[in-house]
C-alpha atoms as a PDB file:
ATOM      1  CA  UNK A   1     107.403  93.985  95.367  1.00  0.00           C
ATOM      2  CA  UNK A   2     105.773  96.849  93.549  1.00  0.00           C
ATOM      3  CA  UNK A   3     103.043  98.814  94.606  1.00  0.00           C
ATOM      4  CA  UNK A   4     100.943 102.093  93.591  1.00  0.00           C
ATOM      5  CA  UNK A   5      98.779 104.416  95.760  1.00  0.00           C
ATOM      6  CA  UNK A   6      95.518 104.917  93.752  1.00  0.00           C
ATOM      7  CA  UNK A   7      92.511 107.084  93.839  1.00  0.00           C
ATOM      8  CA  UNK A   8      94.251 109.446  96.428  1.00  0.00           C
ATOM      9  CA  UNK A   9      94.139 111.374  98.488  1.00  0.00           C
ATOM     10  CA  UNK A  10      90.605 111.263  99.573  1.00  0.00           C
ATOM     11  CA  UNK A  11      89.895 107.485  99.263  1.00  0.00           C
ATOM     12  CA  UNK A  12      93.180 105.950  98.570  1.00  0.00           C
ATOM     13  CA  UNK A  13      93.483 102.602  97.570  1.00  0.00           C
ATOM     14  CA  UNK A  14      96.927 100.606  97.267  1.00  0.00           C
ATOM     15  CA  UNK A  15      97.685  98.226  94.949  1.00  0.00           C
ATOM     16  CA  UNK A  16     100.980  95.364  95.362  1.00  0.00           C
ATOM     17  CA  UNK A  17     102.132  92.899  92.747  1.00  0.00           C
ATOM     18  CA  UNK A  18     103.545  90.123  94.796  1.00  0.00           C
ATOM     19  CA  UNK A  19     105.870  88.043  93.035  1.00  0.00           C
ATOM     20  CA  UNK A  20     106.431  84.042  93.839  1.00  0.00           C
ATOM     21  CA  UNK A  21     107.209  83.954  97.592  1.00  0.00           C
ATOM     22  CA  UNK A  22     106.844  87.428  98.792  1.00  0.00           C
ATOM     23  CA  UNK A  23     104.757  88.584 101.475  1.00  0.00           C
ATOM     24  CA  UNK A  24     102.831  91.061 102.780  1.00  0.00           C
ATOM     25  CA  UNK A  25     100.801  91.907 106.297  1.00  0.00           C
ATOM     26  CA  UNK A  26      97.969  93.844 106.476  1.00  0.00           C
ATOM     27  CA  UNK A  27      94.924  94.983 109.276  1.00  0.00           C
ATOM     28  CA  UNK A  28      92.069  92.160 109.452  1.00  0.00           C
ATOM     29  CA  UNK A  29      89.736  93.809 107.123  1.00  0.00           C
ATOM     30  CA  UNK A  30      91.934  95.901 104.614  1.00  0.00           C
ATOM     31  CA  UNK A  31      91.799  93.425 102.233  1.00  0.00           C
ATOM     32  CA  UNK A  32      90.120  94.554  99.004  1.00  0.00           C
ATOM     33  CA  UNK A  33      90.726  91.755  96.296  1.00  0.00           C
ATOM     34  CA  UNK A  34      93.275  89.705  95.760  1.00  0.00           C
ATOM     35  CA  UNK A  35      94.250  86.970  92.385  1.00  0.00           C
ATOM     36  CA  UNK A  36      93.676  83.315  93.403  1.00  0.00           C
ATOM     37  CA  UNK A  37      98.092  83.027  93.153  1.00  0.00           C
ATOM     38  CA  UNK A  38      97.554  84.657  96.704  1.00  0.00           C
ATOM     39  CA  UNK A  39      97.066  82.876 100.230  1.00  0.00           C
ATOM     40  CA  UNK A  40      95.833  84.014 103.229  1.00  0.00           C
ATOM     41  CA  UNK A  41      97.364  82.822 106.947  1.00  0.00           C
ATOM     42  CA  UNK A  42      95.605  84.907 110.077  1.00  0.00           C
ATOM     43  CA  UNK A  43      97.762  84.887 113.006  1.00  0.00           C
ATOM     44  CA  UNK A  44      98.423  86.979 115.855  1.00  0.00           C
ATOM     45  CA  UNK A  45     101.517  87.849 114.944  1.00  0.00           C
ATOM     46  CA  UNK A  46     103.967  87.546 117.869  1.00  0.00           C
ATOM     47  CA  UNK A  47     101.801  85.605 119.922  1.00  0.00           C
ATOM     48  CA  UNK A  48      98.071  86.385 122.023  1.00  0.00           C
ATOM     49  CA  UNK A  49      99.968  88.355 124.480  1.00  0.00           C
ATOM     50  CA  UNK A  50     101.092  90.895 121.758  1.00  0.00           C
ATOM     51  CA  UNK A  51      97.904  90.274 119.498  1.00  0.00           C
ATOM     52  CA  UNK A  52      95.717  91.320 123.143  1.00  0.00           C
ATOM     53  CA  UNK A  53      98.461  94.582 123.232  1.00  0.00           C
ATOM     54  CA  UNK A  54      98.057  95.768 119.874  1.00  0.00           C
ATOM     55  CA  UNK A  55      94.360  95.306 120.051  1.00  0.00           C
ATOM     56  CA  UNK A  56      93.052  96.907 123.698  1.00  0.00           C
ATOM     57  CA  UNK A  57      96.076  99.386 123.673  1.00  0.00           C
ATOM     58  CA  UNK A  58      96.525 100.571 120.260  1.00  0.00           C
ATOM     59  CA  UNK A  59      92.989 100.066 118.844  1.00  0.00           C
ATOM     60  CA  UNK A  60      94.405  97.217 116.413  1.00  0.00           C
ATOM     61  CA  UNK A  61      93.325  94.217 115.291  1.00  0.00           C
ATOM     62  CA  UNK A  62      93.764  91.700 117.607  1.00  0.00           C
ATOM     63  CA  UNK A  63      95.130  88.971 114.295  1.00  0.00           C
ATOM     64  CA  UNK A  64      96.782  90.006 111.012  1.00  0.00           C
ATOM     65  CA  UNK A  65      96.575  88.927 108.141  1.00  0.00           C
ATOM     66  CA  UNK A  66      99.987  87.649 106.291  1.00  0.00           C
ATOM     67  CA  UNK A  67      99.755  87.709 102.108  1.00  0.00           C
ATOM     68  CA  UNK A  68     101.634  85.176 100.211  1.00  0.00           C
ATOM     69  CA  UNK A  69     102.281  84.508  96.486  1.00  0.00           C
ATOM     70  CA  UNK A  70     102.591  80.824  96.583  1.00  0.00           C
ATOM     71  CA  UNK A  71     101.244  79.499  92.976  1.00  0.00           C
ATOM     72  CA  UNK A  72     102.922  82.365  91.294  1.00  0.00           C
ATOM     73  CA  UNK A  73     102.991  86.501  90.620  1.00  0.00           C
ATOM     74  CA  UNK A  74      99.842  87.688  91.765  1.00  0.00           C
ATOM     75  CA  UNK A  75      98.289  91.195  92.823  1.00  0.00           C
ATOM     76  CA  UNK A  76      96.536  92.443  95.724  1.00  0.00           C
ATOM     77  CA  UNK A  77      94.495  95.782  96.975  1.00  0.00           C
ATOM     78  CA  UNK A  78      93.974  97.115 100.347  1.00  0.00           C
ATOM     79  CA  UNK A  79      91.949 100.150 101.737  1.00  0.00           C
ATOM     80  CA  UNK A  80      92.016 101.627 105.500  1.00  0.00           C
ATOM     81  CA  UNK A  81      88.742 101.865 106.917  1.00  0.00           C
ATOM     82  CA  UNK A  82      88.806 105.588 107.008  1.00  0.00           C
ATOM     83  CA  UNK A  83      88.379 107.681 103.836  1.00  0.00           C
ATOM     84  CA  UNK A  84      92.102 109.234 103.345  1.00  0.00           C
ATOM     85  CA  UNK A  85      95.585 108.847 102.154  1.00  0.00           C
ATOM     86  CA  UNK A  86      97.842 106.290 102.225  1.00  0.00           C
ATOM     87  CA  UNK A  87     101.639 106.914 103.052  1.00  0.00           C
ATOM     88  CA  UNK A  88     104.781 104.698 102.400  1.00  0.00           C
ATOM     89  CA  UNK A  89     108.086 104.745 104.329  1.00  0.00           C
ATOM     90  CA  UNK A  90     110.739 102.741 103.586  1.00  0.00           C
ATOM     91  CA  UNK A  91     112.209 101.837 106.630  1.00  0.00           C
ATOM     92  CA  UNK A  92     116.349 100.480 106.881  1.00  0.00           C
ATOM     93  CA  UNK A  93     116.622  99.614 110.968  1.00  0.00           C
ATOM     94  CA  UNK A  94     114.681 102.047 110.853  1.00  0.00           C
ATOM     95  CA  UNK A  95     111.909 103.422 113.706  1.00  0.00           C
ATOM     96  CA  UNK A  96     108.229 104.905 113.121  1.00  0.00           C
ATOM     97  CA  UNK A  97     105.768 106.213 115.509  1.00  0.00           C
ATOM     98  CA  UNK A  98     102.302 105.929 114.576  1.00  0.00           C
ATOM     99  CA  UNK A  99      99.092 106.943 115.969  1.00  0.00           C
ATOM    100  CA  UNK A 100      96.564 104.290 117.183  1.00  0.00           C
ATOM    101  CA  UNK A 101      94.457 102.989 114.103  1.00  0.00           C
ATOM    102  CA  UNK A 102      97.042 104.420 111.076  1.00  0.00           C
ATOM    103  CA  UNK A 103      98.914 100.942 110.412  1.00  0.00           C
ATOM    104  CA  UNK A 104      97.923  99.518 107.224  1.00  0.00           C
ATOM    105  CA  UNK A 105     100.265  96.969 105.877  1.00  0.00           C
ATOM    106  CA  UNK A 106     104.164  96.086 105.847  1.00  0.00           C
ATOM    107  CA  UNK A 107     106.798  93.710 104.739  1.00  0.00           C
ATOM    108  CA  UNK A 108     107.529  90.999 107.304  1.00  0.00           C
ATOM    109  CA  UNK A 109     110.831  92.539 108.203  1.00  0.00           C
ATOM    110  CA  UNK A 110     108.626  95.709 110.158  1.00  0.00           C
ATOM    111  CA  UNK A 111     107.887  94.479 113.982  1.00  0.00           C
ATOM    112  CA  UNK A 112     104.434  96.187 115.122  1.00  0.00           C
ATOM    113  CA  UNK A 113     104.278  96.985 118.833  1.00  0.00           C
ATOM    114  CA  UNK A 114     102.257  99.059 121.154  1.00  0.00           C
ATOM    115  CA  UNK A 115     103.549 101.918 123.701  1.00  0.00           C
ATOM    116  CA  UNK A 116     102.095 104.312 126.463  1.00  0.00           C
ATOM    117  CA  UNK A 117     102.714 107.769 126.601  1.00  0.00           C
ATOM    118  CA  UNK A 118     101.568 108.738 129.964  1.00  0.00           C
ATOM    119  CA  UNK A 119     100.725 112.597 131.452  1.00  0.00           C
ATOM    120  CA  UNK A 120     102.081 113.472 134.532  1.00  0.00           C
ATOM    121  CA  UNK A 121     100.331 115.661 137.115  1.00  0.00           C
ATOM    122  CA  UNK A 122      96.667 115.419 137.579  1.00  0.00           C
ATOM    123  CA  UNK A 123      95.669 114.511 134.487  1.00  0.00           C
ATOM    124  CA  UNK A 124      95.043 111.152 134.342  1.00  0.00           C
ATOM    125  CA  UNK A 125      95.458 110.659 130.467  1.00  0.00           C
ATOM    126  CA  UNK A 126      97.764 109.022 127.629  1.00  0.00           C
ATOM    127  CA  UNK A 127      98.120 108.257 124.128  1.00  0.00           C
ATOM    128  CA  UNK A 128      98.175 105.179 123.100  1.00  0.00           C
ATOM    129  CA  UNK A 129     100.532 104.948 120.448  1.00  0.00           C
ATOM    130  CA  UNK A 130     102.413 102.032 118.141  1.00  0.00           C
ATOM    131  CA  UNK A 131     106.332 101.419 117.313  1.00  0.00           C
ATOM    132  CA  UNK A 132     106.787  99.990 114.217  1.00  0.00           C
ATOM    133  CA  UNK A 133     110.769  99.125 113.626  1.00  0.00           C
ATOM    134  CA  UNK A 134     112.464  97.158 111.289  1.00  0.00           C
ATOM    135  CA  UNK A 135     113.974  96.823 107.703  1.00  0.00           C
ATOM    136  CA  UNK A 136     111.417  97.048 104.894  1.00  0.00           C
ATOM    137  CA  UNK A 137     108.033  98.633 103.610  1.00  0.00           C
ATOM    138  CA  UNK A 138     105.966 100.578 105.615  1.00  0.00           C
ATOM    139  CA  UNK A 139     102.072 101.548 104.720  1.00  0.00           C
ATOM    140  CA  UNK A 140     100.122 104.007 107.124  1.00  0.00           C
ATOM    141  CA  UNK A 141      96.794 105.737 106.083  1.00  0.00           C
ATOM    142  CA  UNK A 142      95.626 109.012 107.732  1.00  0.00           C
ATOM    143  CA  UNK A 143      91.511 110.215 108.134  1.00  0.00           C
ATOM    144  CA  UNK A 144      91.834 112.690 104.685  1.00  0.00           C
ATOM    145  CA  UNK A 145      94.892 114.370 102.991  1.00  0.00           C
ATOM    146  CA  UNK A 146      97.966 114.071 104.965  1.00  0.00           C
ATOM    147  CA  UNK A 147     100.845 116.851 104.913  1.00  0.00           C
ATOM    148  CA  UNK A 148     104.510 116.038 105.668  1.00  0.00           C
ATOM    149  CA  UNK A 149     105.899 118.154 107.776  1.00  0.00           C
ATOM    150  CA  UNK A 150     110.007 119.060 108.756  1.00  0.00           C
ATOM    151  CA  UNK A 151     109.889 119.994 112.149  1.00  0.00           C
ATOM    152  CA  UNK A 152     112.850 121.553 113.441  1.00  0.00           C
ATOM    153  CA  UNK A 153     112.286 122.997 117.033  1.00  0.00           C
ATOM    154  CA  UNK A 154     109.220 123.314 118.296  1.00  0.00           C
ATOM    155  CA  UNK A 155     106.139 122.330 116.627  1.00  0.00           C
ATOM    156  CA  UNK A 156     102.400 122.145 118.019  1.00  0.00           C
ATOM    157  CA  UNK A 157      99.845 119.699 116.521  1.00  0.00           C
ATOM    158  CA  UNK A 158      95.790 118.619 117.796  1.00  0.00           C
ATOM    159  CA  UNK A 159      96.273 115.134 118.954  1.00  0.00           C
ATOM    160  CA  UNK A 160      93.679 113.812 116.814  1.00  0.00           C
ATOM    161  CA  UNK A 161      95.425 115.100 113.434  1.00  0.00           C
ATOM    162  CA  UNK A 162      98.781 113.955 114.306  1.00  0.00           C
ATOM    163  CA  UNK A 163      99.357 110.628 112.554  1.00  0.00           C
ATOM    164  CA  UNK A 164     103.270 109.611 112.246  1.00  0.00           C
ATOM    165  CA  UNK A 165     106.744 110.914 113.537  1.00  0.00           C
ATOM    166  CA  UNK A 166     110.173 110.008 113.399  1.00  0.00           C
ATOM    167  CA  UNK A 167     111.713 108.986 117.024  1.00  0.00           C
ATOM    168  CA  UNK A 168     114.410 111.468 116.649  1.00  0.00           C
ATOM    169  CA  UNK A 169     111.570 114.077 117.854  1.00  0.00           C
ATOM    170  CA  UNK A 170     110.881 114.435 121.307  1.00  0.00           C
ATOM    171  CA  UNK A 171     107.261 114.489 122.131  1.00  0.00           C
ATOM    172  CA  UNK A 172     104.824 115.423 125.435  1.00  0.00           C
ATOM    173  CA  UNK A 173     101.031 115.070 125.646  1.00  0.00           C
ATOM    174  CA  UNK A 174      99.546 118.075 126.990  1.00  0.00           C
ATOM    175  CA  UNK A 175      96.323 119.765 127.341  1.00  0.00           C
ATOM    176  CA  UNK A 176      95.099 122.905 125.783  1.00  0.00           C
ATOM    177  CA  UNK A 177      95.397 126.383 128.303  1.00  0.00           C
ATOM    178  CA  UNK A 178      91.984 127.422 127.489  1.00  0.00           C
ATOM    179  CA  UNK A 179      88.874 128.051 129.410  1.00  0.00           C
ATOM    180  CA  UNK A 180      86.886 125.770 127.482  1.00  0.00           C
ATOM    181  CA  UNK A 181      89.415 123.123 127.086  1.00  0.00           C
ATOM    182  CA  UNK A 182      89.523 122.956 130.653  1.00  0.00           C
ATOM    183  CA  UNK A 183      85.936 122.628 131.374  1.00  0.00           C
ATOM    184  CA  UNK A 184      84.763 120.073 128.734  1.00  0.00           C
ATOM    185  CA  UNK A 185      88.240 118.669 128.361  1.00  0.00           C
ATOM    186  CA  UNK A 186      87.786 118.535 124.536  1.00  0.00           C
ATOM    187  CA  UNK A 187      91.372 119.449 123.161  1.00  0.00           C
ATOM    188  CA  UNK A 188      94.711 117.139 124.052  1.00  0.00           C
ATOM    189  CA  UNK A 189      97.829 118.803 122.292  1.00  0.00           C
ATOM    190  CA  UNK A 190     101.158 117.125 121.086  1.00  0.00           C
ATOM    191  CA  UNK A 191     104.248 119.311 121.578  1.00  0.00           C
ATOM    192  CA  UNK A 192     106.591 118.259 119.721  1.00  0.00           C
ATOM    193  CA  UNK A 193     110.624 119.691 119.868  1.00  0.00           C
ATOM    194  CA  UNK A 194     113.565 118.445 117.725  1.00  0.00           C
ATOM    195  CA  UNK A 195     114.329 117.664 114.653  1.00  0.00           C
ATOM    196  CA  UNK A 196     112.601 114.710 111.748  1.00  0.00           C
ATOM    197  CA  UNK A 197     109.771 114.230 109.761  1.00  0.00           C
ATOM    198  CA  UNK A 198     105.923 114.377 111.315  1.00  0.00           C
ATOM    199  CA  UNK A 199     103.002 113.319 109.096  1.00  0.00           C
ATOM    200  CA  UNK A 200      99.577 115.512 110.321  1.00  0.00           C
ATOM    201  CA  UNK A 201      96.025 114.483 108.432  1.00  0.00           C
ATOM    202  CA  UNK A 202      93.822 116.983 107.359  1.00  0.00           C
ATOM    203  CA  UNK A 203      90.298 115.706 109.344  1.00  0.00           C
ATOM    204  CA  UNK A 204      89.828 114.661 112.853  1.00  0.00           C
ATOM    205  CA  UNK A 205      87.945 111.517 113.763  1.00  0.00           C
ATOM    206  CA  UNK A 206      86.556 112.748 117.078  1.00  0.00           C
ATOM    207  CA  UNK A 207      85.667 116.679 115.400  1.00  0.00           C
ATOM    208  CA  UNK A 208      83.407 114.337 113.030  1.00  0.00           C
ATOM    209  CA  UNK A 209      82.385 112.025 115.927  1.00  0.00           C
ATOM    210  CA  UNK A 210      81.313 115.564 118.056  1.00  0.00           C
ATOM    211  CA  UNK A 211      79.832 116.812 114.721  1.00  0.00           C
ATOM    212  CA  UNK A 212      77.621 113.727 114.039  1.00  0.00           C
ATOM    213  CA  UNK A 213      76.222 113.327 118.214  1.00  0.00           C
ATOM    214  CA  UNK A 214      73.569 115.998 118.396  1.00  0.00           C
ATOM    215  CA  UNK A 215      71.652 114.266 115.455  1.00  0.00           C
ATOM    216  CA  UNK A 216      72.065 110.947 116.721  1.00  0.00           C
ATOM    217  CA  UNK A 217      68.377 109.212 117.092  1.00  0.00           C
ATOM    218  CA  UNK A 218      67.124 109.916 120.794  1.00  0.00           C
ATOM    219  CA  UNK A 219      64.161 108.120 122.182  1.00  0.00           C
ATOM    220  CA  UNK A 220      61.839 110.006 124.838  1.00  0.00           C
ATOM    221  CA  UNK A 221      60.117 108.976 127.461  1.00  0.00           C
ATOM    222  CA  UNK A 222      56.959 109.119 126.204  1.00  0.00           C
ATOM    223  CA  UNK A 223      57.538 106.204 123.525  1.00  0.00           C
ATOM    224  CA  UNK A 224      57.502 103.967 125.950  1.00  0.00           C
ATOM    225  CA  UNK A 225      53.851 104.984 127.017  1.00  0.00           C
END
């Protein structure tokens, strides 16, 4: 299989020429265009209990969709839904962490699975979080440029722009030691301490989500009058 990452980083775009036989599985909904030597099967993948996992815990879809060249070569583009960057790791029984919402696409040999990350104390709070393990190609996109970072110790990262991280680092869900944090609850931190690769994005889906509220279309009262 070759592929290219297109258009990046800001509205990335990747391309895969499947030859006869090869697959590929991708998100319900990343599919862009495809040649007619394609097929399309939609499954859950594992089964409903797994598809109902991926898709209440993780924020996935609840079926995939599985991309095979079965009349010959043929080519076929995908897009996240987000506008941003799209990362490959090749993975040899291998491990990836990803955030909920960053899986794109893989070879069949990567197994997709959702995990909890729970907070102790009195926070009642997690992150939601998926395992993706296996021997092949990995695709993950990220919410605008993403920067690869080599953590080795301690490194501190805003839970919303923390997108992918190698299981050799240890990692804790915390919250933010500030007055305002506190109050409003508006910042969750990932420490993370080790050593491997960690893959931040640039933009934040909720800073654009708190951004966008206070010109959201209110109706008053006196409309209904």
């Amino acid at each position: 299989m070759k592929y290219t990452v297109q258009t990046r980083p800001s509205y990335s775009l990747l391309e895969t020429e499947l030859q006869l036989g090869e697959e590929l599985v991708a998100e319900s909904g990343a599919m862009v265009y495809m040649t007619p030597s394609i097929k399309m099967q939609t499954s859950t993948r594992g089964g409903i209990m797994k598809g109902l996992k991926r898709m209440v815990l993780a924020g996935e879809s609840f079926f995939q969709n599985t991309y095979r060249a079965t009349d010959g070569p043929g080519v076929i583009g995908l897009a996240p839904g987000q506008p941003g960057d799209i990362v490959v790791r090749e993975l040899t029984n291998g491990e990836l962490i990803l955030e909920r919402n960053a899986y794109m696409a893989s070879t069949t040999g990567i197994v997709v699975d959702s995990s909890f990350q729970g907070l102790k104390g009195i926070l009642n709070e997690g992150l939601f979080v998926l395992r993706c393990t296996g021997t092949g190609t990995l695709f993950f996109n990220a919410y605008g440029a993403v920067d690869e970072v080599e953590v080795n110790g301690s490194y501190i990262v805003d839970s919303g722009h923390a997108v992918a991280w190698e299981p050799t680092l240890q990692w804790q869900l915390t919250r933010a030691r500030r007055v305002r944090a506190f109050i409003f609850g508006d910042q969750l931190l990932l420490r993370f301490n080790g050593r491997g690769r960690l893959w931040v994005q640039s933009r934040n889906p909720q800073s654009l989500a708190n951004w966008v509220y206070p010109f959201r279309p209110v109706q008053r009262d006196n409309e209904h009058r």
